[in-house]
Protein backbone atom coordinates (compact mmCIF):
# COMPACT_ATOMS: atom_id res chain seq x y z
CA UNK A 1 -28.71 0.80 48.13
CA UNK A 2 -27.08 3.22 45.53
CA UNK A 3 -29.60 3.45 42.73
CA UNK A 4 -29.50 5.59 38.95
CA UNK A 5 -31.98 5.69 36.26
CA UNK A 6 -30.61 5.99 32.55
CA UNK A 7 -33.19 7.50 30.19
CA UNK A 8 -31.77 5.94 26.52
CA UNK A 9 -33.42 7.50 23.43
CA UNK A 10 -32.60 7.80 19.56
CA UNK A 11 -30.61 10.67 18.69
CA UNK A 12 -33.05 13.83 16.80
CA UNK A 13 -31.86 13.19 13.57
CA UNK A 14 -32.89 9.54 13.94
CA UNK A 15 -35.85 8.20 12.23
CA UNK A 16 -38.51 6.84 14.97
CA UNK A 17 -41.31 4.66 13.65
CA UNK A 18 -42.29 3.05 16.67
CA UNK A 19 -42.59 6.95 18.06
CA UNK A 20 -44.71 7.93 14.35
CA UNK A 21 -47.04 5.11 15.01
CA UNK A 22 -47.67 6.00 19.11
CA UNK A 23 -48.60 9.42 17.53
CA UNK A 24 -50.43 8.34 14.92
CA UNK A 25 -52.46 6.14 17.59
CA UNK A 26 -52.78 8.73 19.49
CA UNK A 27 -54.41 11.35 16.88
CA UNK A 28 -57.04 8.16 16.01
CA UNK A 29 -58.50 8.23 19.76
CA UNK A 30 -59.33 11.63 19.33
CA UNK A 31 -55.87 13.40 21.41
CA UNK A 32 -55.66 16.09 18.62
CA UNK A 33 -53.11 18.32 19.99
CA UNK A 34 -50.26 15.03 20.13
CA UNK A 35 -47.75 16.43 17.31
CA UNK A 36 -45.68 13.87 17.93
CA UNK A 37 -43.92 11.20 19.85
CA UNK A 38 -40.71 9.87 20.60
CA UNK A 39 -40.18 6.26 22.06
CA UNK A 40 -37.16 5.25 24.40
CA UNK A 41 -35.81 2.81 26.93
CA UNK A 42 -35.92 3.76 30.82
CA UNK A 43 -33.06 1.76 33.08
CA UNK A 44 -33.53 1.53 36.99
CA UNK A 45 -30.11 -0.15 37.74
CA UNK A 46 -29.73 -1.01 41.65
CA UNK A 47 -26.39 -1.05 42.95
CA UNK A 48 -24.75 -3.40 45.78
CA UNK A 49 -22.38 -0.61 46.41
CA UNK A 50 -21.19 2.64 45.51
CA UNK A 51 -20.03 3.31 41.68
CA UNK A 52 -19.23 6.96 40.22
CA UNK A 53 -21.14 8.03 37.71
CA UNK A 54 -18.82 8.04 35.11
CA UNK A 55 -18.70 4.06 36.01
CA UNK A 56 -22.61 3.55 35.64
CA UNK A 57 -22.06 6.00 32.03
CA UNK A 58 -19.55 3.54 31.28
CA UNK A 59 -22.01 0.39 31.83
CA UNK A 60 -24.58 2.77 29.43
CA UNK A 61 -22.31 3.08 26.59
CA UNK A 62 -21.37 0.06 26.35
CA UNK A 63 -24.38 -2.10 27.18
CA UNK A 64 -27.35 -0.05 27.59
CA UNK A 65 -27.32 2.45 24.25
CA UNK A 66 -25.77 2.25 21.05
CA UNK A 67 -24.05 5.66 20.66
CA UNK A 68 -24.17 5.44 17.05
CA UNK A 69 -27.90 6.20 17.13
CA UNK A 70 -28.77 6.39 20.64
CA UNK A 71 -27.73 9.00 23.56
CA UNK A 72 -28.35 8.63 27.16
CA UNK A 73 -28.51 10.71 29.95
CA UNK A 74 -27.75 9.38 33.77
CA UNK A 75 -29.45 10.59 37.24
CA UNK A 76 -29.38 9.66 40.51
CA UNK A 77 -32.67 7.82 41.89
């Protein structure tokens, strides 16, 4: 069964608070050296039959990510 994985996160010039307060955590239970964290969104999407790539970027862009603040990147599992 054709399977990809799309990794969606917030673009670098995007503000992450949820990523600030992992960190933040992080520093309080004594992992010092954590300078800082960003959080994303990890899609396993199993296939019934064979789509391009470009197809399952397609699916991403539309449904998965919003481009305006999010990119994505797309691999094969």
């Amino acid at each position: 069964m054709p399977t990809f994985v799309v990794n969606v996160m917030l673009k670098p010039e995007i503000h992450d608070p949820q990523g600030d307060a992992i960190a933040g955590a992080c520093r309080r239970l004594g992992f010092d050296q954590v300078a800082g964290v960003r959080q994303g969104k990890r899609f396993v999407i199993e296939l019934s039959e064979p789509a391009t790539e470009q197809r399952i970027a397609e699916l991403a862009a539309e449904l998965l990510a919003n481009p305006v603040i999010e990119e994505f990147s797309i691999h094969p599992a």
